[in-house]
PDB file of N, CA and C in Angstrom:
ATOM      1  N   UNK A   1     -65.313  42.383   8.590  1.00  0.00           N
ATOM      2  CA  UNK A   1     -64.360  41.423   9.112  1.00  0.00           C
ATOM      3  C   UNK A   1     -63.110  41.435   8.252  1.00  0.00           C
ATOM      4  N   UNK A   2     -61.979  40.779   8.956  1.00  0.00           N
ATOM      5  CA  UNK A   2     -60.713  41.159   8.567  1.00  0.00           C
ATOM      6  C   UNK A   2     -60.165  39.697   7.476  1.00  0.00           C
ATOM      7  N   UNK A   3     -60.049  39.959   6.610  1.00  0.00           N
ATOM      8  CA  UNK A   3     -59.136  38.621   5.953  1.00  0.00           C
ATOM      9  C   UNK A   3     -57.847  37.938   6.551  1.00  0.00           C
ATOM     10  N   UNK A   4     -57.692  37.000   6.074  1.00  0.00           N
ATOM     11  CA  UNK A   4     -55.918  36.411   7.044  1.00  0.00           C
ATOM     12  C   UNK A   4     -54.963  37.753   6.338  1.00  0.00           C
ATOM     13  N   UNK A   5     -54.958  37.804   5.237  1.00  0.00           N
ATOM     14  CA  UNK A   5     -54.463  38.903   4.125  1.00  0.00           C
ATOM     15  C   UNK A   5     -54.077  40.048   5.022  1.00  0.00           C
ATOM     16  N   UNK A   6     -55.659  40.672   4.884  1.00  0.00           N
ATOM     17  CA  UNK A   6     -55.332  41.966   6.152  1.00  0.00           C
ATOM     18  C   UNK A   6     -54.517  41.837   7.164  1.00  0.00           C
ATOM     19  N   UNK A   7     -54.909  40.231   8.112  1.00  0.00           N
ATOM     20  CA  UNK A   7     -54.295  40.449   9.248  1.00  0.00           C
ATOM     21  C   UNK A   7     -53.113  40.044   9.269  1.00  0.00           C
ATOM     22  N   UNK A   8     -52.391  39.256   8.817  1.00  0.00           N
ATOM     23  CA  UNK A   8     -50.906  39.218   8.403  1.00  0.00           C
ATOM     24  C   UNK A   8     -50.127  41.025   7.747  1.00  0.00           C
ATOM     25  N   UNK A   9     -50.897  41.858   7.277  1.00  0.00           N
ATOM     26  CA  UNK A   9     -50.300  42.613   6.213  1.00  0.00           C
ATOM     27  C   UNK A   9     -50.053  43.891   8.267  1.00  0.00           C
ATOM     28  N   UNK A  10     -51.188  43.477   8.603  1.00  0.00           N
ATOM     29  CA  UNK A  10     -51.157  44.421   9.654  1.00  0.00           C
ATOM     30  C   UNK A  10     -50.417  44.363  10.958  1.00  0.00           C
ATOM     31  N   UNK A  11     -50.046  42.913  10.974  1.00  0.00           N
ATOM     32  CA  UNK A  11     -49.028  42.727  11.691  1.00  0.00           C
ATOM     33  C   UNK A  11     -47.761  42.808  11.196  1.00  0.00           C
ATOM     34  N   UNK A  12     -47.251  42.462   9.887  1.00  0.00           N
ATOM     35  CA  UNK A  12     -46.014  43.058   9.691  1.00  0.00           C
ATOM     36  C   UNK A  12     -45.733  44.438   9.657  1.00  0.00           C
ATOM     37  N   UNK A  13     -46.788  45.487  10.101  1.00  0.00           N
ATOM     38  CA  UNK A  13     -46.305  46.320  10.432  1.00  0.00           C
ATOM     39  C   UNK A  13     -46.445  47.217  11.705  1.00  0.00           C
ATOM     40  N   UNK A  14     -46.519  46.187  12.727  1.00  0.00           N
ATOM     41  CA  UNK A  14     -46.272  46.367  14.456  1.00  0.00           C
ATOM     42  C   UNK A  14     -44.932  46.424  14.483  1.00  0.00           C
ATOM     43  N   UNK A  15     -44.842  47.171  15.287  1.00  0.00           N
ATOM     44  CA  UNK A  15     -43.355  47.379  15.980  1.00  0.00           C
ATOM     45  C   UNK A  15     -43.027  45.729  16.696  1.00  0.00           C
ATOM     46  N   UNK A  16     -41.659  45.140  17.013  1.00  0.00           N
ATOM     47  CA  UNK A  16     -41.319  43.987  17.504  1.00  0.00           C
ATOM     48  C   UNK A  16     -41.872  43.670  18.593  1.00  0.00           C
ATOM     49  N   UNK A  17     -41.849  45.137  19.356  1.00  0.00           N
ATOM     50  CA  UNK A  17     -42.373  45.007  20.915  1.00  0.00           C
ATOM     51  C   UNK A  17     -43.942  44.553  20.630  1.00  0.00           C
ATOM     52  N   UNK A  18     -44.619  45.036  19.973  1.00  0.00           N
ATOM     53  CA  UNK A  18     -46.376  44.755  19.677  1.00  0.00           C
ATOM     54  C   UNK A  18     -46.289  43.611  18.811  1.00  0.00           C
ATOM     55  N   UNK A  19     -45.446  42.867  17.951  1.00  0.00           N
ATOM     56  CA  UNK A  19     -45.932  41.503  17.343  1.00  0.00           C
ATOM     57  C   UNK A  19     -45.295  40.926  18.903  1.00  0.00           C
ATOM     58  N   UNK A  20     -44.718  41.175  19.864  1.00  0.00           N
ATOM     59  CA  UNK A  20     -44.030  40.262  21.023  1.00  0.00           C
ATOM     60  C   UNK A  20     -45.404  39.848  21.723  1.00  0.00           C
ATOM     61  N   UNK A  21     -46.131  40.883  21.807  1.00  0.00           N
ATOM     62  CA  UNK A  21     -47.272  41.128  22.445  1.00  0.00           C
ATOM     63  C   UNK A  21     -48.782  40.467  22.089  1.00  0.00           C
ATOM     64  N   UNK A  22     -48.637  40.141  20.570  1.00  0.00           N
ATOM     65  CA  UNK A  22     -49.738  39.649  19.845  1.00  0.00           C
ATOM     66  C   UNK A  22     -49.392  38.140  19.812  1.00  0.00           C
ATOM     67  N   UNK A  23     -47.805  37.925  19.644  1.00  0.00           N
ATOM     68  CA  UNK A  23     -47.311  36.575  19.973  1.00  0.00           C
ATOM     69  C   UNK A  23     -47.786  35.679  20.975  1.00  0.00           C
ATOM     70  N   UNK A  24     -47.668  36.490  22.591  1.00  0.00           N
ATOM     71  CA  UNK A  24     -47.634  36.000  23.498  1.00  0.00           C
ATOM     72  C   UNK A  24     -49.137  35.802  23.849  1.00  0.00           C
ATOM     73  N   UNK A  25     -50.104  36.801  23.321  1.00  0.00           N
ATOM     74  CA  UNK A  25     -51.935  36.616  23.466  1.00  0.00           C
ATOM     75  C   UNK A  25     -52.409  35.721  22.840  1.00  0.00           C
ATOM     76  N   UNK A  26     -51.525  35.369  21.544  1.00  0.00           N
ATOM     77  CA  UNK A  26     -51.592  33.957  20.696  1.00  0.00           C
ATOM     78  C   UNK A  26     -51.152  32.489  21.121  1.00  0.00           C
ATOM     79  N   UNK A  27     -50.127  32.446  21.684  1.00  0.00           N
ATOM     80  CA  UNK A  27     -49.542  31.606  22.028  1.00  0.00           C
ATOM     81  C   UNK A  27     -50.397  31.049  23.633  1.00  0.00           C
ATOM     82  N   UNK A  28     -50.509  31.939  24.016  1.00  0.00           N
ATOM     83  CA  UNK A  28     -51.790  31.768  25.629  1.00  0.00           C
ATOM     84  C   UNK A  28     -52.847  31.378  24.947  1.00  0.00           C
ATOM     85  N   UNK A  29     -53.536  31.247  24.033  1.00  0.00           N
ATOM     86  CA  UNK A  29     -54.511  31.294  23.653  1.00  0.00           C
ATOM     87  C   UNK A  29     -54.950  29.750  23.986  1.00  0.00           C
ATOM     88  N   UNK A  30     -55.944  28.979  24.927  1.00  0.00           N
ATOM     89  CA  UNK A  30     -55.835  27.639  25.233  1.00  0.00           C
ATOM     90  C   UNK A  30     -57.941  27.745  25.634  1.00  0.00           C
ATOM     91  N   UNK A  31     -58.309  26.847  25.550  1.00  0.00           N
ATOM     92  CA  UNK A  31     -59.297  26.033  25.257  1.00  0.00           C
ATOM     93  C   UNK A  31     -60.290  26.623  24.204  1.00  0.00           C
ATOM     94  N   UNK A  32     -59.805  27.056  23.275  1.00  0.00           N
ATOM     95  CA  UNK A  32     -60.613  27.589  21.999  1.00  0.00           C
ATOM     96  C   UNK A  32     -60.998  25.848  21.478  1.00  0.00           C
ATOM     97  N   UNK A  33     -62.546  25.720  20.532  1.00  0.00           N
ATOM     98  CA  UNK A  33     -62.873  24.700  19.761  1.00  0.00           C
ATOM     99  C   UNK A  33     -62.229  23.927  19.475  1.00  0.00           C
ATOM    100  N   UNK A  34     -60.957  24.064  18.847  1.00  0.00           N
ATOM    101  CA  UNK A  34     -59.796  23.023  18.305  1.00  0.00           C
ATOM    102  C   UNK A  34     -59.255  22.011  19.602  1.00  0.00           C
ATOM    103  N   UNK A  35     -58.955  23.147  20.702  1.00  0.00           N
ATOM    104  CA  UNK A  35     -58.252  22.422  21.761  1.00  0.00           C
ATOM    105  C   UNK A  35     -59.434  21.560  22.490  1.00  0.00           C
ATOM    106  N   UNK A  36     -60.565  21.714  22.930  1.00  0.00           N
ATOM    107  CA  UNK A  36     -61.577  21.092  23.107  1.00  0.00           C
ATOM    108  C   UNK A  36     -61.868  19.574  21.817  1.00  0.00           C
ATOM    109  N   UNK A  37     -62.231  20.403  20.706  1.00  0.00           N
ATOM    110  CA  UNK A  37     -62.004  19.154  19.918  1.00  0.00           C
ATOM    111  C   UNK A  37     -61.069  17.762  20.208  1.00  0.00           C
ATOM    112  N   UNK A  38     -59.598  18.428  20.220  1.00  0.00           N
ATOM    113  CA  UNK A  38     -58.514  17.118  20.249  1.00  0.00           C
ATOM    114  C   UNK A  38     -58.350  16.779  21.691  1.00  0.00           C
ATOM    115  N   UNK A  39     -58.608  17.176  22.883  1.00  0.00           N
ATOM    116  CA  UNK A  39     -58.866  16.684  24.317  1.00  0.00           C
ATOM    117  C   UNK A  39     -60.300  15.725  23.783  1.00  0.00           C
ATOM    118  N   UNK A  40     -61.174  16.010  23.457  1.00  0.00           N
ATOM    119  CA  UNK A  40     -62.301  15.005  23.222  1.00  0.00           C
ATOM    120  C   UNK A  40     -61.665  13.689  22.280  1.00  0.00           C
ATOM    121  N   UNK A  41     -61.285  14.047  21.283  1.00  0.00           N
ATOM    122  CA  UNK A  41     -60.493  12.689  20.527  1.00  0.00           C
ATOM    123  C   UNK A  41     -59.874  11.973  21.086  1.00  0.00           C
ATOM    124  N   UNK A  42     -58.398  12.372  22.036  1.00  0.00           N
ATOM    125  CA  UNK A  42     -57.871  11.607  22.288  1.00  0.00           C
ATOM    126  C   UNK A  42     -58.181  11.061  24.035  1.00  0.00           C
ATOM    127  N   UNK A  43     -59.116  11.964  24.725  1.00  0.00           N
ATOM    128  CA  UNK A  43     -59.954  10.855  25.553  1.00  0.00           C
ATOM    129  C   UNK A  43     -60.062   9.869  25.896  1.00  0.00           C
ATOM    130  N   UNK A  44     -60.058   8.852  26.499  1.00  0.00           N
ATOM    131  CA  UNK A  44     -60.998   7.509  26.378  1.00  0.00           C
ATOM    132  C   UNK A  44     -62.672   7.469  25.857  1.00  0.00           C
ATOM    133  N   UNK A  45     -62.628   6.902  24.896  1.00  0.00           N
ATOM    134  CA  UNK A  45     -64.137   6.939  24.160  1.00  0.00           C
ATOM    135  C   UNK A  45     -63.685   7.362  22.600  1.00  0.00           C
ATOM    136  N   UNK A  46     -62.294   8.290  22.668  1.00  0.00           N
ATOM    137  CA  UNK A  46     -62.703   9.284  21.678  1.00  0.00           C
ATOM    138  C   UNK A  46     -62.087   8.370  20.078  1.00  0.00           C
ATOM    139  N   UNK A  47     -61.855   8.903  19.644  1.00  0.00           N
ATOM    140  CA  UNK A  47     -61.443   8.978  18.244  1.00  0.00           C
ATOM    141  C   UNK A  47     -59.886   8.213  17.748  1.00  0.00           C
ATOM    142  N   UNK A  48     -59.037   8.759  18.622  1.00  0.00           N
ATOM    143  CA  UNK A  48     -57.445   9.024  18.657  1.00  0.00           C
ATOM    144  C   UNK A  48     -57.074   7.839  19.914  1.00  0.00           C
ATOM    145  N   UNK A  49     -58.016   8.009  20.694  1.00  0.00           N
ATOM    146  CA  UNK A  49     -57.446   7.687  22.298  1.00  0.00           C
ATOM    147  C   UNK A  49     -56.247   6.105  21.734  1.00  0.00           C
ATOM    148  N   UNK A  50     -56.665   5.459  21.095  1.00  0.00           N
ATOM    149  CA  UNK A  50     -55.479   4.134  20.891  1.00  0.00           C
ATOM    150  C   UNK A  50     -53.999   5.012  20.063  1.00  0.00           C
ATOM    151  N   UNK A  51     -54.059   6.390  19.827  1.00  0.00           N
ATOM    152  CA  UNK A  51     -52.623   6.689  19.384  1.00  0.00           C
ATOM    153  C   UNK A  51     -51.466   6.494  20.012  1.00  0.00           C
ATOM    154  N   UNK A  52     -51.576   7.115  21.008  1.00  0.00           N
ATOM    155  CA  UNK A  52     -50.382   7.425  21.781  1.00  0.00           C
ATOM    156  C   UNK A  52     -49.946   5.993  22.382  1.00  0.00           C
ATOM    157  N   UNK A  53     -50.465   5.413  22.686  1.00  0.00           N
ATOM    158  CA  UNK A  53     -49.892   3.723  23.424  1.00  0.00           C
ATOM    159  C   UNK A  53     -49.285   3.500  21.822  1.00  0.00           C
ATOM    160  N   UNK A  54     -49.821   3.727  20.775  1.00  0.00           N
ATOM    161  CA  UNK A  54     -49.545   3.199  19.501  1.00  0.00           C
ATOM    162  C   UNK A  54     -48.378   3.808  19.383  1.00  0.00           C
ATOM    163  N   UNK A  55     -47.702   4.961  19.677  1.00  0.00           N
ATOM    164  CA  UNK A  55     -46.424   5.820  19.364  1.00  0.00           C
ATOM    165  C   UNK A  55     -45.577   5.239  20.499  1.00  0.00           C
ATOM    166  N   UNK A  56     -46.185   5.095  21.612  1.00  0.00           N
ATOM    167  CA  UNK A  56     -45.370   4.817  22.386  1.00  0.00           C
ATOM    168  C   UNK A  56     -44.759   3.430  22.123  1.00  0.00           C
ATOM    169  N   UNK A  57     -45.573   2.570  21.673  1.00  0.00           N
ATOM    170  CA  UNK A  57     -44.919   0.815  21.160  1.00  0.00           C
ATOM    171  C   UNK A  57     -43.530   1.212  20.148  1.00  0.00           C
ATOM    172  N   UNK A  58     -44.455   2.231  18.834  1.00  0.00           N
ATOM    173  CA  UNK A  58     -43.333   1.596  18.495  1.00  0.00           C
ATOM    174  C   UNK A  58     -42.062   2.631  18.369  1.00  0.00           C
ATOM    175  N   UNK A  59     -41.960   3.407  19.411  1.00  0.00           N
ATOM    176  CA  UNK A  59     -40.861   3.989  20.101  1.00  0.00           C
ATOM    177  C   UNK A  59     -39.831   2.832  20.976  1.00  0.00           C
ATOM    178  N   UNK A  60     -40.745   2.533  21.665  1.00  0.00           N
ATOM    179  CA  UNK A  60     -39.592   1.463  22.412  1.00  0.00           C
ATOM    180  C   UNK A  60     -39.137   0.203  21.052  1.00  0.00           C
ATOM    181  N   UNK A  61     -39.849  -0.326  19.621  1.00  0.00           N
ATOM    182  CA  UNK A  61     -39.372  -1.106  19.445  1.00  0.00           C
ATOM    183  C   UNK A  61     -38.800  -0.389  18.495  1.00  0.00           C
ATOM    184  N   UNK A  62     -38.496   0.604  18.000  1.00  0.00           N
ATOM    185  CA  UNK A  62     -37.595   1.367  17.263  1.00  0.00           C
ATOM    186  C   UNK A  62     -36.161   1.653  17.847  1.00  0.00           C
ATOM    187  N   UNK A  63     -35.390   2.761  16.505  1.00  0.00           N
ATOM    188  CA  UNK A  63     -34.672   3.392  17.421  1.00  0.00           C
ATOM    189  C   UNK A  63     -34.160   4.273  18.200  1.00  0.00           C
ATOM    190  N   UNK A  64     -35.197   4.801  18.677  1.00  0.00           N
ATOM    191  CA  UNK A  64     -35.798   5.927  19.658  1.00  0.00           C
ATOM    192  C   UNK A  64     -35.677   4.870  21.071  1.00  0.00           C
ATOM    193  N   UNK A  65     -35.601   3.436  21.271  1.00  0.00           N
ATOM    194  CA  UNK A  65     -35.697   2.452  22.423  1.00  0.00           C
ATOM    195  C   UNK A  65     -34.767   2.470  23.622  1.00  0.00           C
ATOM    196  N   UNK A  66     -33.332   3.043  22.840  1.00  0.00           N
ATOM    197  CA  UNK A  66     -32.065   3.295  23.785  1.00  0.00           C
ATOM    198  C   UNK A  66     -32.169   4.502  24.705  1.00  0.00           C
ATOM    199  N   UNK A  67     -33.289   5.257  24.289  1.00  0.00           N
ATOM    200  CA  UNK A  67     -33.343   7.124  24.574  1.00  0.00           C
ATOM    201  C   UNK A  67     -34.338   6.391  25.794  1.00  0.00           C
ATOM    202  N   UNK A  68     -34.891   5.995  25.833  1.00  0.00           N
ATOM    203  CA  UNK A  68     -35.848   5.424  27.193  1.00  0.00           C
ATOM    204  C   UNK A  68     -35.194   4.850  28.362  1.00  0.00           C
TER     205      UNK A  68
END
């Protein structure tokens, strides 16, 4: 198996067009463990779920309130 080491050392030396390419297989990359994880947190039930009403309060009573 490959270290981060290796795999950083081996991508700086892809051509632009092939890190464009490793970019874009990375960037697609969607319901791996992590993303499952934080859809379960912020849920109803989960962990997080009271954040976002919580960002959203105090957005409007900040001054971020005029941007709404």
């Amino acid at each position: 198996m490959s270290t981060v080491q290796e795999i950083q050392t081996a991508i700086e030396k892809l051509s632009l067009s092939e890190r464009g390419q490793i970019a874009k297989w990375f960037n697609g990359w969607e319901g791996d463990d992590w993303d499952k994880q934080m859809a379960k947190d912020f849920d109803p039930g989960g962990h997080y779920e009271h954040i976002p009403d919580r960002v959203n309060d105090e957005i409007k009573r900040g001054p971020l309130a005029d941007l709404l």
